[in-house]
C-alpha atoms as a PDB file:
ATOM      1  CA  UNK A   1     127.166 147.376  37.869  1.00  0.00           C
ATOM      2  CA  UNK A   2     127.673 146.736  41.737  1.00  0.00           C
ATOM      3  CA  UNK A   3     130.426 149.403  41.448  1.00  0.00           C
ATOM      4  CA  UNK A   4     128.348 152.259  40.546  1.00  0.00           C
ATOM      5  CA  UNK A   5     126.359 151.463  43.871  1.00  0.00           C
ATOM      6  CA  UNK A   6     129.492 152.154  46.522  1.00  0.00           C
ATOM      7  CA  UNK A   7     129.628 155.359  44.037  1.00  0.00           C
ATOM      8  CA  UNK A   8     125.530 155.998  44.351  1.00  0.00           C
ATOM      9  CA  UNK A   9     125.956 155.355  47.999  1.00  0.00           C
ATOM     10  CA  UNK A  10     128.673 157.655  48.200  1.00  0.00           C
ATOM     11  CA  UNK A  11     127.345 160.823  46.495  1.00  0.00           C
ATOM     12  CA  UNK A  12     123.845 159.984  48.314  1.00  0.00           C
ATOM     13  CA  UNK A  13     125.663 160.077  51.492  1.00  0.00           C
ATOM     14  CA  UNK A  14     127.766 163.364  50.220  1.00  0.00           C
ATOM     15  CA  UNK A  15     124.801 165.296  49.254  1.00  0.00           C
ATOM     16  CA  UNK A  16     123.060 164.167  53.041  1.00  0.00           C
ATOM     17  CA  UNK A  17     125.832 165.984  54.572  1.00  0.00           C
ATOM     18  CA  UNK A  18     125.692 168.569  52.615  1.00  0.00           C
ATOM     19  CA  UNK A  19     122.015 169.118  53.127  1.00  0.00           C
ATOM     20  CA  UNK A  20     122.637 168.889  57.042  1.00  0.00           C
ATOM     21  CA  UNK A  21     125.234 171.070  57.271  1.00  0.00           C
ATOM     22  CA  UNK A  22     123.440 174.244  55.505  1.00  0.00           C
ATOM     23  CA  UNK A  23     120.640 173.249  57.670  1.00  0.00           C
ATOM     24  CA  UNK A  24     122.030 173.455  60.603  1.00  0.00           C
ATOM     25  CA  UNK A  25     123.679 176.975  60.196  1.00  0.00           C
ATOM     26  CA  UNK A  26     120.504 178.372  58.449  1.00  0.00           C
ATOM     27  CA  UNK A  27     119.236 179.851  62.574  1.00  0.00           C
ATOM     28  CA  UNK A  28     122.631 181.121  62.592  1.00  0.00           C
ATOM     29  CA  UNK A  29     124.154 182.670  59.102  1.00  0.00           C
ATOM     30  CA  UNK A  30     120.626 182.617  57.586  1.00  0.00           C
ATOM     31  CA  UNK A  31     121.818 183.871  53.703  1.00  0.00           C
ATOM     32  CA  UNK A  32     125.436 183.134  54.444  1.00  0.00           C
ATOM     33  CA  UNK A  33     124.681 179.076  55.562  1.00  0.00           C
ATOM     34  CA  UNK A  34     124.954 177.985  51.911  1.00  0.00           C
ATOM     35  CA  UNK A  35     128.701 178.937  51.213  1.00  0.00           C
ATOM     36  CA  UNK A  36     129.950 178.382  54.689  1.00  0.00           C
ATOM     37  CA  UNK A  37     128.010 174.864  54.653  1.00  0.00           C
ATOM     38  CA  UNK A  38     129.852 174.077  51.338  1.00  0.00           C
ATOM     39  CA  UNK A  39     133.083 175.044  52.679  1.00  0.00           C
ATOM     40  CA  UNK A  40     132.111 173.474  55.804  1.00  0.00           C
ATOM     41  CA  UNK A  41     131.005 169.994  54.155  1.00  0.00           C
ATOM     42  CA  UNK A  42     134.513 170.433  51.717  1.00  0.00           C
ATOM     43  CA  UNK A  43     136.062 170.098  55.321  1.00  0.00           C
ATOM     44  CA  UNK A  44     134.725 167.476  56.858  1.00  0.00           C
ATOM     45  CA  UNK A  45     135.277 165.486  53.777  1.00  0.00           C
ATOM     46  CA  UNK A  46     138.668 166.101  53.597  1.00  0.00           C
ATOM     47  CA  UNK A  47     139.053 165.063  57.097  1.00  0.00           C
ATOM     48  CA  UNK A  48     137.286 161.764  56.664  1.00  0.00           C
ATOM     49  CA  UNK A  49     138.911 161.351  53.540  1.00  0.00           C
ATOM     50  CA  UNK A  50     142.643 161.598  55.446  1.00  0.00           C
ATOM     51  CA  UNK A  51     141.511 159.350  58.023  1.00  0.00           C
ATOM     52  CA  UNK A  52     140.780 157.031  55.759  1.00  0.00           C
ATOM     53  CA  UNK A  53     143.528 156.867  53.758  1.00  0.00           C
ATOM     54  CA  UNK A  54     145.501 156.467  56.777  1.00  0.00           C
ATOM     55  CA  UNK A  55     143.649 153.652  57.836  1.00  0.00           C
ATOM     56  CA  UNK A  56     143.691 151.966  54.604  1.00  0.00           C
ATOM     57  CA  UNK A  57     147.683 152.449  54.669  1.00  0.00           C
ATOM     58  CA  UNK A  58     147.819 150.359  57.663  1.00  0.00           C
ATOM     59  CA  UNK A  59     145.263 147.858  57.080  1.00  0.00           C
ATOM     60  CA  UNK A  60     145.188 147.657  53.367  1.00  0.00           C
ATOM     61  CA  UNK A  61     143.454 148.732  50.514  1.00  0.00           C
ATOM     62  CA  UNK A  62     139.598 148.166  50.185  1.00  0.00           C
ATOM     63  CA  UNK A  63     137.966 149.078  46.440  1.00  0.00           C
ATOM     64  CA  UNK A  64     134.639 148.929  48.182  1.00  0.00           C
ATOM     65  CA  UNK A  65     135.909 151.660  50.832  1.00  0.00           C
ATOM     66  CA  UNK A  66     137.995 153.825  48.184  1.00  0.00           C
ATOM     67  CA  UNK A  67     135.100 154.130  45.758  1.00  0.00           C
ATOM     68  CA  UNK A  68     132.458 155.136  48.627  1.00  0.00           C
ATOM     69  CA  UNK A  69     134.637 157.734  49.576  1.00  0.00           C
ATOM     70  CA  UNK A  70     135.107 159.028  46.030  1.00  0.00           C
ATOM     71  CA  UNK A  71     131.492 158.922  45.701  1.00  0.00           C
ATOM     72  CA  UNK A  72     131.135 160.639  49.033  1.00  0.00           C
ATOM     73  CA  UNK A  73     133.712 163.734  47.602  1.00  0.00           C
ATOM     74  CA  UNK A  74     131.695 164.386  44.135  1.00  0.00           C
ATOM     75  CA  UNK A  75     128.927 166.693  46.067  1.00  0.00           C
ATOM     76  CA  UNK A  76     131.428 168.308  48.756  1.00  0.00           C
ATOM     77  CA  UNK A  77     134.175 169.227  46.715  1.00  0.00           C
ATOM     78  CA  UNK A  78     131.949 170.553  43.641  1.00  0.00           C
ATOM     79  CA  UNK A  79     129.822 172.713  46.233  1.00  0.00           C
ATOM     80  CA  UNK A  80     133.194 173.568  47.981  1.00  0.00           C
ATOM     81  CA  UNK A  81     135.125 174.452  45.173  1.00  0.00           C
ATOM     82  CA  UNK A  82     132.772 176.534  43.789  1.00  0.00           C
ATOM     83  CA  UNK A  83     131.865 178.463  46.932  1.00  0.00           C
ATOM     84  CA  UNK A  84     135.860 179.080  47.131  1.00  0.00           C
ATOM     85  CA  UNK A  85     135.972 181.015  44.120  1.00  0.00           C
ATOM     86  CA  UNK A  86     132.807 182.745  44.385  1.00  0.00           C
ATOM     87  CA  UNK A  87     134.088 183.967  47.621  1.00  0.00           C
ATOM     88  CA  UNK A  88     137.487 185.093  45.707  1.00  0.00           C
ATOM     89  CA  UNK A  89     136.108 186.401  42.972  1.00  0.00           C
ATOM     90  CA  UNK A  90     132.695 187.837  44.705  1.00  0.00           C
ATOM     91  CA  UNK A  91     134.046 188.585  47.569  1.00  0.00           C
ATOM     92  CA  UNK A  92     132.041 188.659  50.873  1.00  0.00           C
ATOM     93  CA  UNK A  93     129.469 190.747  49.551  1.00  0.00           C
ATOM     94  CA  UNK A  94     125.858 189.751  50.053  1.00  0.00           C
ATOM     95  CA  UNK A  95     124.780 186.676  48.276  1.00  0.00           C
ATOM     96  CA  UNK A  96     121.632 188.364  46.548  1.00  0.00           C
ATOM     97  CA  UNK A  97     122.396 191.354  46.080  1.00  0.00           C
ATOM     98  CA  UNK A  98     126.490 190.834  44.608  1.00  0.00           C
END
């Protein structure tokens, strides 16, 4: 059961970000900060996500640290994703309106 915790953690911590990053371009895209803050949290995520992978390379592998950052992906890449292929599929239309 202390397992699912790290994951808990994780996707708490995931869905934070993701929650501050549409916030904080809501004054500036207004409609248009949901996508772009999915796309925006699916990049940050990959970044940490490559930095830690390289540090774990070097220093050695730590389950705690793998499954946070798993748990820490579920939110990002899900909103991400899906903001991807609305965009492709959608195009850059307006949200509301299609």
């Amino acid at each position: 059961m202390l397992y699912c915790w790290h994951l808990i953690a994780g996707a708490l911590a995931g869905l934070a970000m993701f929650v501050f990053c549409v916030l904080a371009l809501t004054g500036v895209l207004y409609l248009w900060a949901i996508p772009v803050g999915a796309i925006l949290t699916l990049a940050i995520w990959a970044g940490a996500a490559t930095i830690s992978a390289i540090r774990m390379h070097r220093r050695g592998r730590n389950a705690t640290t793998i499954r946070f950052v798993v748990g820490f992906g579920i939110i990002p890449c899900y909103t991400g994703i899906t903001a991807i292929i609305s965009i492709c599929l959608d195009g850059w239309g307006n949200p509301f309106i299609g």
